[in-house]
PDB file of N, CA and C in Angstrom:
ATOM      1  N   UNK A   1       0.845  -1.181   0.000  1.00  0.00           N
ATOM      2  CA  UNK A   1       0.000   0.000   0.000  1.00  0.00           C
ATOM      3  C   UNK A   1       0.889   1.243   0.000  1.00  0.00           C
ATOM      4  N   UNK A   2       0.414   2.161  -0.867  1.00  0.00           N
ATOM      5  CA  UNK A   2       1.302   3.279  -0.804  1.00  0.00           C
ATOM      6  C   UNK A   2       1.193   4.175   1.044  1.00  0.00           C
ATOM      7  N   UNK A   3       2.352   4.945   1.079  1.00  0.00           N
ATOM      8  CA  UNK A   3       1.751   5.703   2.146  1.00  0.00           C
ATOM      9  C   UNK A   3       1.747   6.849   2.013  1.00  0.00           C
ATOM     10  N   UNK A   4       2.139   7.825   0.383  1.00  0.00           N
ATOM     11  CA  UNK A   4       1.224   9.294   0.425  1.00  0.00           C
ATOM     12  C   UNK A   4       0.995   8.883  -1.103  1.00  0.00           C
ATOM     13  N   UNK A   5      -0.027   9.574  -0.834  1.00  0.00           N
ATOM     14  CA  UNK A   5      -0.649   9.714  -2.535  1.00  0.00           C
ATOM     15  C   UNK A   5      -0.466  11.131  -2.893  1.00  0.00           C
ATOM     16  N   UNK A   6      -0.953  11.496  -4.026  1.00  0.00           N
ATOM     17  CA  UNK A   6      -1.034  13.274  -4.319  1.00  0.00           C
ATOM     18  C   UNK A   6      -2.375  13.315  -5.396  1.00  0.00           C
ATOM     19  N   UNK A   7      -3.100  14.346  -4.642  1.00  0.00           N
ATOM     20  CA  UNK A   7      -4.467  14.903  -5.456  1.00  0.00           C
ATOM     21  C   UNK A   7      -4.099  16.419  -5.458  1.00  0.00           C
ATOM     22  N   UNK A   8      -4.164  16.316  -6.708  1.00  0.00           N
ATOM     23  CA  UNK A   8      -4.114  18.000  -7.595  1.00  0.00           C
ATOM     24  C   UNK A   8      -2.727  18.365  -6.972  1.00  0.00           C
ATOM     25  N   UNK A   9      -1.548  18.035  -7.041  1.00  0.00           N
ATOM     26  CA  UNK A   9      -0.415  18.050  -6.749  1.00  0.00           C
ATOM     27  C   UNK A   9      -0.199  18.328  -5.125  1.00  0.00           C
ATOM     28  N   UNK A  10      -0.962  18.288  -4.199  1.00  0.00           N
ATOM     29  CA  UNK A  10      -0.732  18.236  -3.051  1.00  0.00           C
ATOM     30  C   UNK A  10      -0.695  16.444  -2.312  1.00  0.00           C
ATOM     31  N   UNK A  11       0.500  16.206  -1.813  1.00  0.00           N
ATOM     32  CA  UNK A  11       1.096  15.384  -0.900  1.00  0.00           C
ATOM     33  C   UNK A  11      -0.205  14.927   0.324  1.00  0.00           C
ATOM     34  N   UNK A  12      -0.303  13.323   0.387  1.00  0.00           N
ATOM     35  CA  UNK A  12      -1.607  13.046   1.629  1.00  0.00           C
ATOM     36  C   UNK A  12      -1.340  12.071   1.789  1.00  0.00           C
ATOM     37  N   UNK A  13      -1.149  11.893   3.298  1.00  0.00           N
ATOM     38  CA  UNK A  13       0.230  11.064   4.075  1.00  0.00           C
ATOM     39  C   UNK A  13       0.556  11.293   5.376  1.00  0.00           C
ATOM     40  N   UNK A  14       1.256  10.167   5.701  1.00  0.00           N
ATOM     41  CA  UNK A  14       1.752  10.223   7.041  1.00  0.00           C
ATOM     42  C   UNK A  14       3.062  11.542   7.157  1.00  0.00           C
ATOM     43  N   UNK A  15       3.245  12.850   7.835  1.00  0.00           N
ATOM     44  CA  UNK A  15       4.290  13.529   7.735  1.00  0.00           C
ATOM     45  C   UNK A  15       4.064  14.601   6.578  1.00  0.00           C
ATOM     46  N   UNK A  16       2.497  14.704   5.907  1.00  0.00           N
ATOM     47  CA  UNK A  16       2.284  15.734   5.151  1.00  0.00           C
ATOM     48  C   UNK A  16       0.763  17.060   6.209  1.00  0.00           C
ATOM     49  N   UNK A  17       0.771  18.114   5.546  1.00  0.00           N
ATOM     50  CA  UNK A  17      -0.352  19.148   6.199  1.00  0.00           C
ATOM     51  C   UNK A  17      -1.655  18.185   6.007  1.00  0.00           C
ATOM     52  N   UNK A  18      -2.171  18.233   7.049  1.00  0.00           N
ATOM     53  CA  UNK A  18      -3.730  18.005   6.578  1.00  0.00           C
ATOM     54  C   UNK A  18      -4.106  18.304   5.534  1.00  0.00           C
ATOM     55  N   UNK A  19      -4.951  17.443   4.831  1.00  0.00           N
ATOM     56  CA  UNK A  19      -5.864  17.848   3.625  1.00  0.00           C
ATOM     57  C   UNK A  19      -7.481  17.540   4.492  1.00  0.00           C
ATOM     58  N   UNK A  20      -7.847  18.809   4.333  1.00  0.00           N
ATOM     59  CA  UNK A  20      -9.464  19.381   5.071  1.00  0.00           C
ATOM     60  C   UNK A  20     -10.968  18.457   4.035  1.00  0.00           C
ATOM     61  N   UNK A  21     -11.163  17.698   4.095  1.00  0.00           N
ATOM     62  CA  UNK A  21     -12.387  17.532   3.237  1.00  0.00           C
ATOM     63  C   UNK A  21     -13.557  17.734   3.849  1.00  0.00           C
ATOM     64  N   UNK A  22     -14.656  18.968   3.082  1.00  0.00           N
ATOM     65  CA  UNK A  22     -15.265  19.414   3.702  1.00  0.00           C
ATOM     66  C   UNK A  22     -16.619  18.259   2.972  1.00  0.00           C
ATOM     67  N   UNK A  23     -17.545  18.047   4.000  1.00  0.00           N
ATOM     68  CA  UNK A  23     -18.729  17.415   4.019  1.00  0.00           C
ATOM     69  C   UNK A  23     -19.960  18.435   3.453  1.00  0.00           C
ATOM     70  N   UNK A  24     -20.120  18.078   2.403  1.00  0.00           N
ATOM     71  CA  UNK A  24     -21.255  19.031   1.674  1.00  0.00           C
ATOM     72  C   UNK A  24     -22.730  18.321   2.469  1.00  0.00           C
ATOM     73  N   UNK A  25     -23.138  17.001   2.151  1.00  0.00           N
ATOM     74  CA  UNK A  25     -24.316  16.548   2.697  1.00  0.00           C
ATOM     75  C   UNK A  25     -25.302  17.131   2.169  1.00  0.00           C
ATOM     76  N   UNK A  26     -26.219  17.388   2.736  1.00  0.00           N
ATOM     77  CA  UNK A  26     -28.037  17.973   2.278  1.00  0.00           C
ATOM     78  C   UNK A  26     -27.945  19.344   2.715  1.00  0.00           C
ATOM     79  N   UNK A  27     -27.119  19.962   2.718  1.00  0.00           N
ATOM     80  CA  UNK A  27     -27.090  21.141   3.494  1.00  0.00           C
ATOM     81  C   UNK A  27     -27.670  22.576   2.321  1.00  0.00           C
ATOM     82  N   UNK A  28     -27.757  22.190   1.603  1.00  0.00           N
ATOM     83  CA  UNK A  28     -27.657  22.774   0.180  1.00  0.00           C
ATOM     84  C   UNK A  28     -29.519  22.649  -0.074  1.00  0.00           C
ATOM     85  N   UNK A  29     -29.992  21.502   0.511  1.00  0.00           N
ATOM     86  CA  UNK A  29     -31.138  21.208   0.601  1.00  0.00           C
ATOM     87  C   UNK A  29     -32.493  21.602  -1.252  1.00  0.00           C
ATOM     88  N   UNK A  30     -31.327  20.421  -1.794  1.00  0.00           N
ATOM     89  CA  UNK A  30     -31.974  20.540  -3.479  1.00  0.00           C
ATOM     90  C   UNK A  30     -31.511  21.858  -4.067  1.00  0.00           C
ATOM     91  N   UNK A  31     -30.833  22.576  -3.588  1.00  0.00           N
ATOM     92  CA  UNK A  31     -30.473  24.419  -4.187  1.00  0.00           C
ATOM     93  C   UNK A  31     -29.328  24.217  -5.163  1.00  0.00           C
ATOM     94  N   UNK A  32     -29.517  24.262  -6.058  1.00  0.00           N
ATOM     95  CA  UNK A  32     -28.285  24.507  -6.943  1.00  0.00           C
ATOM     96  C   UNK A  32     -26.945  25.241  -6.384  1.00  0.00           C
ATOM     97  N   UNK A  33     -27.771  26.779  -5.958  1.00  0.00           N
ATOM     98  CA  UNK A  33     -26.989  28.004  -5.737  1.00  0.00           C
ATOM     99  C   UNK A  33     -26.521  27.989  -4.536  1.00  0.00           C
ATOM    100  N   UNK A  34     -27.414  26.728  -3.947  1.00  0.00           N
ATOM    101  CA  UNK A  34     -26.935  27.092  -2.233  1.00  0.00           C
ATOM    102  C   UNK A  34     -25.616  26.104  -1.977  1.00  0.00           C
ATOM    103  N   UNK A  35     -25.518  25.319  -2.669  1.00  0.00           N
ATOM    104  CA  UNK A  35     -24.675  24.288  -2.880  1.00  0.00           C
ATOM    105  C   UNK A  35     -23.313  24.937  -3.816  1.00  0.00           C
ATOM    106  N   UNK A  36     -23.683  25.623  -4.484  1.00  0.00           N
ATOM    107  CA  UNK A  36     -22.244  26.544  -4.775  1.00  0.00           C
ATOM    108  C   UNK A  36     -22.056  27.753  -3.443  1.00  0.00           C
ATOM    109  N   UNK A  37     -22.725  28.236  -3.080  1.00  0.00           N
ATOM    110  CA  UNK A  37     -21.798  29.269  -2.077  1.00  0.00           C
ATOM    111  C   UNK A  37     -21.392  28.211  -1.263  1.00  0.00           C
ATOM    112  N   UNK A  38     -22.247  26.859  -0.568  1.00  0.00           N
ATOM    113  CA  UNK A  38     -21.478  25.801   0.368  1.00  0.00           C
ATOM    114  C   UNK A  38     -20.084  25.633  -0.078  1.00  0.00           C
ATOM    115  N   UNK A  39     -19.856  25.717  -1.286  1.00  0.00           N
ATOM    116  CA  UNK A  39     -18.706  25.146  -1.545  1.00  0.00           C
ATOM    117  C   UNK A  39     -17.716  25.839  -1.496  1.00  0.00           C
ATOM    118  N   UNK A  40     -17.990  27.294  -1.924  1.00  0.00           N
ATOM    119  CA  UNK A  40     -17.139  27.912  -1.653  1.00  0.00           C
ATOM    120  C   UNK A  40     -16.886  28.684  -0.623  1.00  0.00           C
ATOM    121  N   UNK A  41     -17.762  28.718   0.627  1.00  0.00           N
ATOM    122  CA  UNK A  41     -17.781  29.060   2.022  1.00  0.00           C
ATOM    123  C   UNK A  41     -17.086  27.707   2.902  1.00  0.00           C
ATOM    124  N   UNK A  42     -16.562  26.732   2.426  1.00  0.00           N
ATOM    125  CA  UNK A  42     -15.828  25.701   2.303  1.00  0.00           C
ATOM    126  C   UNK A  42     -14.479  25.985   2.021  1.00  0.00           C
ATOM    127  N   UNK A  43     -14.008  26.649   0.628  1.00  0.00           N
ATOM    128  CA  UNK A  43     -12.770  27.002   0.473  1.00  0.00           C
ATOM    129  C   UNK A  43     -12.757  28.380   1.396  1.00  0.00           C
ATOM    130  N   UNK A  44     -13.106  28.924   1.359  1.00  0.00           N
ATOM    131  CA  UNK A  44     -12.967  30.492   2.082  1.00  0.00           C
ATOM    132  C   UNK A  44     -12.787  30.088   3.738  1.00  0.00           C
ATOM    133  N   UNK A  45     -12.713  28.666   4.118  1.00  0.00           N
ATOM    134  CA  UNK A  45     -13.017  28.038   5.522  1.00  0.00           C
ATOM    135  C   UNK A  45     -11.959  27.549   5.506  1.00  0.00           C
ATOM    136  N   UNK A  46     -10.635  27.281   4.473  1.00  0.00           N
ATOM    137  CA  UNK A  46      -9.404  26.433   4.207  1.00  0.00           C
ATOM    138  C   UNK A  46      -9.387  24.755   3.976  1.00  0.00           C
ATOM    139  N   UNK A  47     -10.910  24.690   3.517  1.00  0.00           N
ATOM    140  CA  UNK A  47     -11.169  23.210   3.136  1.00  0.00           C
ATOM    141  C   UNK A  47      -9.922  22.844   1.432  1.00  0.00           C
ATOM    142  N   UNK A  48      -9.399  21.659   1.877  1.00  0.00           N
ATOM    143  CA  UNK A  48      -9.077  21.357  -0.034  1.00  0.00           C
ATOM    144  C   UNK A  48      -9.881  20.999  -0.771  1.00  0.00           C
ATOM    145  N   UNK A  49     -10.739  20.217  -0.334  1.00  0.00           N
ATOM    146  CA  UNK A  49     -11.903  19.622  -1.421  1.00  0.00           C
ATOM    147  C   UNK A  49     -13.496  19.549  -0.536  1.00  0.00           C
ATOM    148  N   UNK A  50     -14.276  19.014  -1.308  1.00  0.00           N
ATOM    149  CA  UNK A  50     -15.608  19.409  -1.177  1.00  0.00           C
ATOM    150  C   UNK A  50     -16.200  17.483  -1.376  1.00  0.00           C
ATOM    151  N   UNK A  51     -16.959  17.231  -0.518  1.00  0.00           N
ATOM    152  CA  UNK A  51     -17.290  15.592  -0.299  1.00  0.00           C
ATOM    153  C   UNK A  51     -18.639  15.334  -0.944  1.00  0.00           C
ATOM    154  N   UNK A  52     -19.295  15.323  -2.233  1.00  0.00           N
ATOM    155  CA  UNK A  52     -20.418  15.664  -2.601  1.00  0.00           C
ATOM    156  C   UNK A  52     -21.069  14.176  -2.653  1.00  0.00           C
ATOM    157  N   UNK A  53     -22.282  13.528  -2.593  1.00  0.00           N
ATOM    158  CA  UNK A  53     -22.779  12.444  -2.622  1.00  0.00           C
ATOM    159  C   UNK A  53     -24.309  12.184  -3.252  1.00  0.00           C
ATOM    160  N   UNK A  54     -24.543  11.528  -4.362  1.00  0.00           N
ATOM    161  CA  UNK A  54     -25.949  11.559  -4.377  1.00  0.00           C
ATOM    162  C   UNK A  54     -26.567  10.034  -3.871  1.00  0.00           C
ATOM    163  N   UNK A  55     -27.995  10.087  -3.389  1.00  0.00           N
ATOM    164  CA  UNK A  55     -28.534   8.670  -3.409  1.00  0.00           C
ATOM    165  C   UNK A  55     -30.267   8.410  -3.320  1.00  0.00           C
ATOM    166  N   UNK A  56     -30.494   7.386  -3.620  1.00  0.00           N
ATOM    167  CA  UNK A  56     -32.141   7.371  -3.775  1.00  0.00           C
ATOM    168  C   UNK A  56     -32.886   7.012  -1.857  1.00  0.00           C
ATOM    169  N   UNK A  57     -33.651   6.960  -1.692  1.00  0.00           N
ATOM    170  CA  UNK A  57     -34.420   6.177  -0.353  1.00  0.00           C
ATOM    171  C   UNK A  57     -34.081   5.005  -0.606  1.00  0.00           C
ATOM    172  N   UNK A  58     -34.292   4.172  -1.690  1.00  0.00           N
ATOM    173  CA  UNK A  58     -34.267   2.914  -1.807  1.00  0.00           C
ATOM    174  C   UNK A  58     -32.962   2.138  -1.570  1.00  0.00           C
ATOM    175  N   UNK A  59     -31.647   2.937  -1.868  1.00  0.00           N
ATOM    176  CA  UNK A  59     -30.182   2.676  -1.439  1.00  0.00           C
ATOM    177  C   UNK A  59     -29.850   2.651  -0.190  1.00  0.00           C
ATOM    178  N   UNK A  60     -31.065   3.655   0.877  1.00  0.00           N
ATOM    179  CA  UNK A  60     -30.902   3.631   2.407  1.00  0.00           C
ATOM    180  C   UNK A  60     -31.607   2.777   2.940  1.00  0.00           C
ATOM    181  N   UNK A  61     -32.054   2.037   2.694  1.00  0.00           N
ATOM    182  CA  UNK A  61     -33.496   1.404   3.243  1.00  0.00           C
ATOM    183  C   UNK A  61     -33.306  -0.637   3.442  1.00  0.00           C
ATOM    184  N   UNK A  62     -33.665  -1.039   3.865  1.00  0.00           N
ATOM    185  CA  UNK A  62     -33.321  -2.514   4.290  1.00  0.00           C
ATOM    186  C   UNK A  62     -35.105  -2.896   3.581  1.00  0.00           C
ATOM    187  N   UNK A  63     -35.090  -3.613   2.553  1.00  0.00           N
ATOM    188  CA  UNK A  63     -36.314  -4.159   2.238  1.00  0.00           C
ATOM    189  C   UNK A  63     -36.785  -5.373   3.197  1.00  0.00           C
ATOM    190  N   UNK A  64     -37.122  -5.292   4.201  1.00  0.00           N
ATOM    191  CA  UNK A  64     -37.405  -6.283   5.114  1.00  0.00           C
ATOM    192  C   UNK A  64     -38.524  -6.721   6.403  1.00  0.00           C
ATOM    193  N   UNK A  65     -39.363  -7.256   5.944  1.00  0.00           N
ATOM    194  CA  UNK A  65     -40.742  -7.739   7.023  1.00  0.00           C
ATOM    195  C   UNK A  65     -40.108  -8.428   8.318  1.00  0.00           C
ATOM    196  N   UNK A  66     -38.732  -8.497   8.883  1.00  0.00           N
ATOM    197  CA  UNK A  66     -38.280  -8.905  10.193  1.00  0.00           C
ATOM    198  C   UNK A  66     -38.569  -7.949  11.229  1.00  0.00           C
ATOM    199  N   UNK A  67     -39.063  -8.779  12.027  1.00  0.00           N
ATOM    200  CA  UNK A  67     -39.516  -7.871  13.035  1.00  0.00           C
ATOM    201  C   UNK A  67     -39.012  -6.730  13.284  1.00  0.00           C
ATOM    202  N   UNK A  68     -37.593  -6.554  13.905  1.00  0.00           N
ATOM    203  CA  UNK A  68     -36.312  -6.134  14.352  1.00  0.00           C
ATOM    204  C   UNK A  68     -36.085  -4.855  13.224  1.00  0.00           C
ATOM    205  N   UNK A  69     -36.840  -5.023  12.355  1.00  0.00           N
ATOM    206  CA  UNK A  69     -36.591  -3.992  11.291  1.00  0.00           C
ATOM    207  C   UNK A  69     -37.690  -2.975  11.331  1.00  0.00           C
ATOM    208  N   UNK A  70     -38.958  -3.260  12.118  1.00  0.00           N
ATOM    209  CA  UNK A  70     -40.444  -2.600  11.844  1.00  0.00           C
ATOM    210  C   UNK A  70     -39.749  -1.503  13.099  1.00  0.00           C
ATOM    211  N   UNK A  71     -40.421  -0.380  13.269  1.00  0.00           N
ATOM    212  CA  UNK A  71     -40.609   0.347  14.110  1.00  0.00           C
ATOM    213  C   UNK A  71     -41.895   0.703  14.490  1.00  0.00           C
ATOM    214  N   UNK A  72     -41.619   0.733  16.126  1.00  0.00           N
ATOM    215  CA  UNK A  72     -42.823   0.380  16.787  1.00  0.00           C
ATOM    216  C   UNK A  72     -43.453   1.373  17.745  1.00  0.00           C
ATOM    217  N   UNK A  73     -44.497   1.716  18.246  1.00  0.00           N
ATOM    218  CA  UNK A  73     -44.821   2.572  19.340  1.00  0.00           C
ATOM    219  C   UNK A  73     -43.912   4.349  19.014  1.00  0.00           C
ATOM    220  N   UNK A  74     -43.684   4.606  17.445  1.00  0.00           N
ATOM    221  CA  UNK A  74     -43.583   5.945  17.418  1.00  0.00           C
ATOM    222  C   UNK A  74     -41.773   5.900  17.874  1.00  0.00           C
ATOM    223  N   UNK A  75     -41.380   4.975  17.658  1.00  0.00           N
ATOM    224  CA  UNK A  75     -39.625   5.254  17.886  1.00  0.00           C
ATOM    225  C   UNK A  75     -38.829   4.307  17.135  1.00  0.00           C
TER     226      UNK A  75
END
């Protein structure tokens, strides 16, 4: 296994600066625009990169009639 790699010519490794990856998430909440100032209120924060993710309900979800899976009494 290597032990530094390099993204966009910066060094990431044991004995190199932190590289900051900032967590975008839902924060942006479907906004195009809000999701660009996130990003760049991100760099303006000394983040290097930006962690973006998409996914459906169906990718989060356990398709399953086991008990242990139902939720019950509102919790």
């Amino acid at each position: 296994m290597r032990e530094v790699i390099n993204i966009n010519d910066r060094s990431i490794g044991a004995g190199c600066p932190v590289y900051v990856i900032a967590e975008l998430s839902a924060n942006h909440n479907q906004d195009f625009d809000r999701a660009v100032e996130l990003i760049y209120a991100a760099k303006a924060a000394g983040a290097d990169a930006v962690k973006l993710q998409t996914y459906t309900p169906d990718t989060m979800t356990v398709d399953s009639d086991q008990d242990y899976f139902q939720l019950k009494n509102g919790t």
